[in-house]
N, C-alpha and C. Protein backbone atom coordinates (compact mmCIF):
# COMPACT_ATOMS: atom_id res chain seq x y z
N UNK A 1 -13.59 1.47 12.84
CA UNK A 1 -12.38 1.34 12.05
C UNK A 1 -12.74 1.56 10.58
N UNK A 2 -11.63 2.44 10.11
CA UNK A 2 -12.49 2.69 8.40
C UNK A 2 -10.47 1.98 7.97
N UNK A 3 -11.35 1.99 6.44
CA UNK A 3 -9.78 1.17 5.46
C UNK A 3 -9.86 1.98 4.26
N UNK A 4 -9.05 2.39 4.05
CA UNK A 4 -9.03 3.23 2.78
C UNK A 4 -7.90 2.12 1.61
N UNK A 5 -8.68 2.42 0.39
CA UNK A 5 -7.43 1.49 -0.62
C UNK A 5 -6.81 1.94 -1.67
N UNK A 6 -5.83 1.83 -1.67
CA UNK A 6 -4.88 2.78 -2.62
C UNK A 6 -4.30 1.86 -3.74
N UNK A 7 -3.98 2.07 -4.69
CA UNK A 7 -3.39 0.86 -6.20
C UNK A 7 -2.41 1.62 -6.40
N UNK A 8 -1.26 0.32 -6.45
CA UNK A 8 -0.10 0.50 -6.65
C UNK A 8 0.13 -0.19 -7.90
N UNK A 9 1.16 1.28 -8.76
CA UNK A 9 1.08 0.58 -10.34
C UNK A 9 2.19 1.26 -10.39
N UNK A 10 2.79 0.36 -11.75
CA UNK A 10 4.28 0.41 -11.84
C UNK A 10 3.75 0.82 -13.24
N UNK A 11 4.99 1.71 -13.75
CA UNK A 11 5.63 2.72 -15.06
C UNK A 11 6.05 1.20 -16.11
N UNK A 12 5.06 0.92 -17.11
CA UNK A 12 4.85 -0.36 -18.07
C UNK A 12 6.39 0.36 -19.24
N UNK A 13 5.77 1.16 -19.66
CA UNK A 13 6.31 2.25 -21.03
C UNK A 13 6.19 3.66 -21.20
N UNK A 14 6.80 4.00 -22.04
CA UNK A 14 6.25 5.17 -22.68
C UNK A 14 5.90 5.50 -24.11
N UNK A 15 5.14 6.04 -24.98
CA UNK A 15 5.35 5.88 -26.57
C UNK A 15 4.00 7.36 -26.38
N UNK A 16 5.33 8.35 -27.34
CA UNK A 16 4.72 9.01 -27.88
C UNK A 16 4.09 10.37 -26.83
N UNK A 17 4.95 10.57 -26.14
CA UNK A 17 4.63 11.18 -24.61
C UNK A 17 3.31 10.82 -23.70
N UNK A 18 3.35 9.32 -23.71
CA UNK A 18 2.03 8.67 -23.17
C UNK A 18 2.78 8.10 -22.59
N UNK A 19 2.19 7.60 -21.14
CA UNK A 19 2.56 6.59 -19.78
C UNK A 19 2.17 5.61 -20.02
N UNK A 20 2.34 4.08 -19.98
CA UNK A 20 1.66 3.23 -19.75
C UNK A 20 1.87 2.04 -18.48
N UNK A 21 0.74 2.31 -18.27
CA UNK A 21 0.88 1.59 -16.40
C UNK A 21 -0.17 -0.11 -16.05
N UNK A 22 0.80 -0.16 -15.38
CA UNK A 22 0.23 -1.58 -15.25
C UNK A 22 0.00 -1.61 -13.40
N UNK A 23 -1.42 -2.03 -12.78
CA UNK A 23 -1.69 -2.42 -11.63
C UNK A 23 -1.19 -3.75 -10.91
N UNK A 24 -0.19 -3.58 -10.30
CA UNK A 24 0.87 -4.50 -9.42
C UNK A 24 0.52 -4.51 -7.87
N UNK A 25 -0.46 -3.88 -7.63
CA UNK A 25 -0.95 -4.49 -6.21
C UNK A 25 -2.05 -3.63 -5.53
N UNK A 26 -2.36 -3.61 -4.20
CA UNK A 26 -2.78 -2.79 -3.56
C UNK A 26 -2.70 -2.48 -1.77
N UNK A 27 -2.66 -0.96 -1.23
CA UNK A 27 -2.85 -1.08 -0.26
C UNK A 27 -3.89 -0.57 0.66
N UNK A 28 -3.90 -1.31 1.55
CA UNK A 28 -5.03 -0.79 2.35
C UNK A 28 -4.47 -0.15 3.48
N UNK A 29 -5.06 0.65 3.79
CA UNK A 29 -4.64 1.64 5.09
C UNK A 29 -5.64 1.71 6.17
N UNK A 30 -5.81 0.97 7.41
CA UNK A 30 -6.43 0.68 8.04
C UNK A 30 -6.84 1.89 9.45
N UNK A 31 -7.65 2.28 9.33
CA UNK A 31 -7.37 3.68 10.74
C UNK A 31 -8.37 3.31 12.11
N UNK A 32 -8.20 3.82 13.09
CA UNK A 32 -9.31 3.63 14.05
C UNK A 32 -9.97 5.02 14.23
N UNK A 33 -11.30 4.53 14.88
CA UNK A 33 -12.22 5.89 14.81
C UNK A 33 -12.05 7.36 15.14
N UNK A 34 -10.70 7.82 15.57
CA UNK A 34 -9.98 8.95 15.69
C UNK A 34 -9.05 9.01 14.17
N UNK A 35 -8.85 8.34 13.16
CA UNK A 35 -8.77 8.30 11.87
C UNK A 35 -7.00 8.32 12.54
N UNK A 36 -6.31 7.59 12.92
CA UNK A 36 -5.14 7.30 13.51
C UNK A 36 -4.35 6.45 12.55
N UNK A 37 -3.72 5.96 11.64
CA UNK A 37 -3.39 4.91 11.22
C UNK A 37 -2.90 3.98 12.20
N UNK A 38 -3.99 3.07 12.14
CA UNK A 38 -3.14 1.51 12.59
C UNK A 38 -2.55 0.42 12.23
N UNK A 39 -2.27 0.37 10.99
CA UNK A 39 -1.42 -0.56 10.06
C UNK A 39 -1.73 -0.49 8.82
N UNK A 40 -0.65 -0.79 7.92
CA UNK A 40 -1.22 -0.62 6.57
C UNK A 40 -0.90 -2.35 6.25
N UNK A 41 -1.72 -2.52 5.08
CA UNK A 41 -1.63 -4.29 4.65
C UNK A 41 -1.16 -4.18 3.10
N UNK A 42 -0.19 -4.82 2.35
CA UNK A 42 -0.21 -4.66 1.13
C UNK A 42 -0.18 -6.06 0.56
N UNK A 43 -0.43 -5.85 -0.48
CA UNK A 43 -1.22 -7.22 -1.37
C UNK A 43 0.00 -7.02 -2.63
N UNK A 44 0.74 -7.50 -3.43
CA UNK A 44 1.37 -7.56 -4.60
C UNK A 44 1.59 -8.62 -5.18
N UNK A 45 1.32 -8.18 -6.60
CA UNK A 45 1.34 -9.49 -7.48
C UNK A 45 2.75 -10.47 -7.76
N UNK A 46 3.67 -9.80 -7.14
CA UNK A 46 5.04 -10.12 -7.07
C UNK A 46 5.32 -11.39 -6.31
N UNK A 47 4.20 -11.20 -5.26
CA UNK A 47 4.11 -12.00 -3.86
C UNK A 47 2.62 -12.57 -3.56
N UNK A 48 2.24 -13.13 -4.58
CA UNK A 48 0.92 -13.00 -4.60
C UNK A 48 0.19 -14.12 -3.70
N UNK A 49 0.99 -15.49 -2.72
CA UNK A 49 0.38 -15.67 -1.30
C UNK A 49 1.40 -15.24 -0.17
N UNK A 50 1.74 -13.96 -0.46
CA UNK A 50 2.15 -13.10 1.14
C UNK A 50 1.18 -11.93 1.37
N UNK A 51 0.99 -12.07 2.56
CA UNK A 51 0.48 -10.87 3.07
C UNK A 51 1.61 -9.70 3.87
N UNK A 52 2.03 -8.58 3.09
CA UNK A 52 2.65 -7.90 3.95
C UNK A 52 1.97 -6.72 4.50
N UNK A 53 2.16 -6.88 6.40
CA UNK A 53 1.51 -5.87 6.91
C UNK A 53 2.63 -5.03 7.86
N UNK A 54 2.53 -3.45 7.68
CA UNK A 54 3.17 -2.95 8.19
C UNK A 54 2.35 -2.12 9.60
N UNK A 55 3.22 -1.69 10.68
CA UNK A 55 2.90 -0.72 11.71
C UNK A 55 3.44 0.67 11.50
N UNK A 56 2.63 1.71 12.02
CA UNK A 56 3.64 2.59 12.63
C UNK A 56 4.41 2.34 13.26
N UNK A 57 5.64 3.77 13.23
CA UNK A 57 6.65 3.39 14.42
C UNK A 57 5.44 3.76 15.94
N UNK A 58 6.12 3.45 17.26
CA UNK A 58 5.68 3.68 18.41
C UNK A 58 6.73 4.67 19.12
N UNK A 59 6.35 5.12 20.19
CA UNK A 59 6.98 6.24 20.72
C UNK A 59 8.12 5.23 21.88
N UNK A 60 8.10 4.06 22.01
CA UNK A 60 8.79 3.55 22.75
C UNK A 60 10.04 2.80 21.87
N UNK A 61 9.09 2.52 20.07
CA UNK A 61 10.53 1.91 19.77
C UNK A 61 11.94 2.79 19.74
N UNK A 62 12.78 1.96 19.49
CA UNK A 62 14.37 2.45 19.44
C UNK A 62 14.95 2.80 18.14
N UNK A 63 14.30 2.26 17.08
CA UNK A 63 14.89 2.98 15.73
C UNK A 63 13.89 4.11 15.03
């Protein structure tokens, strides 16, 4: 199983045709050894003791 981690940052300002960004969380993307995604987990400072973890959809769900 490999995890790849990605940072999620939100648009702070702008001044002067400059961005300024601020780091508001992160996610991890979790795969199995056919590099498949099997869930992603996100961490945010918004929510900072929740863990939100998402699935793919499956070929059996209904939405």
């Amino acid at each position: 199983m490999t995890t790849q981690t990605l940072k999620l940052n939100v648009k702070t300002g702008e001044k002067d045709g400059k961005n300024f960004w601020d780091r508001c969380g992160v996610v991890f993307v979790n795969t199995d050894d056919d590099e498949n995604i099997t869930s992603l987990t996100v961490k945010h400072n918004m929510f900072p003791n929740v863990e939100m973890v998402a699935f793919p959809k499956r070929d059996n769900d209904d939405n």
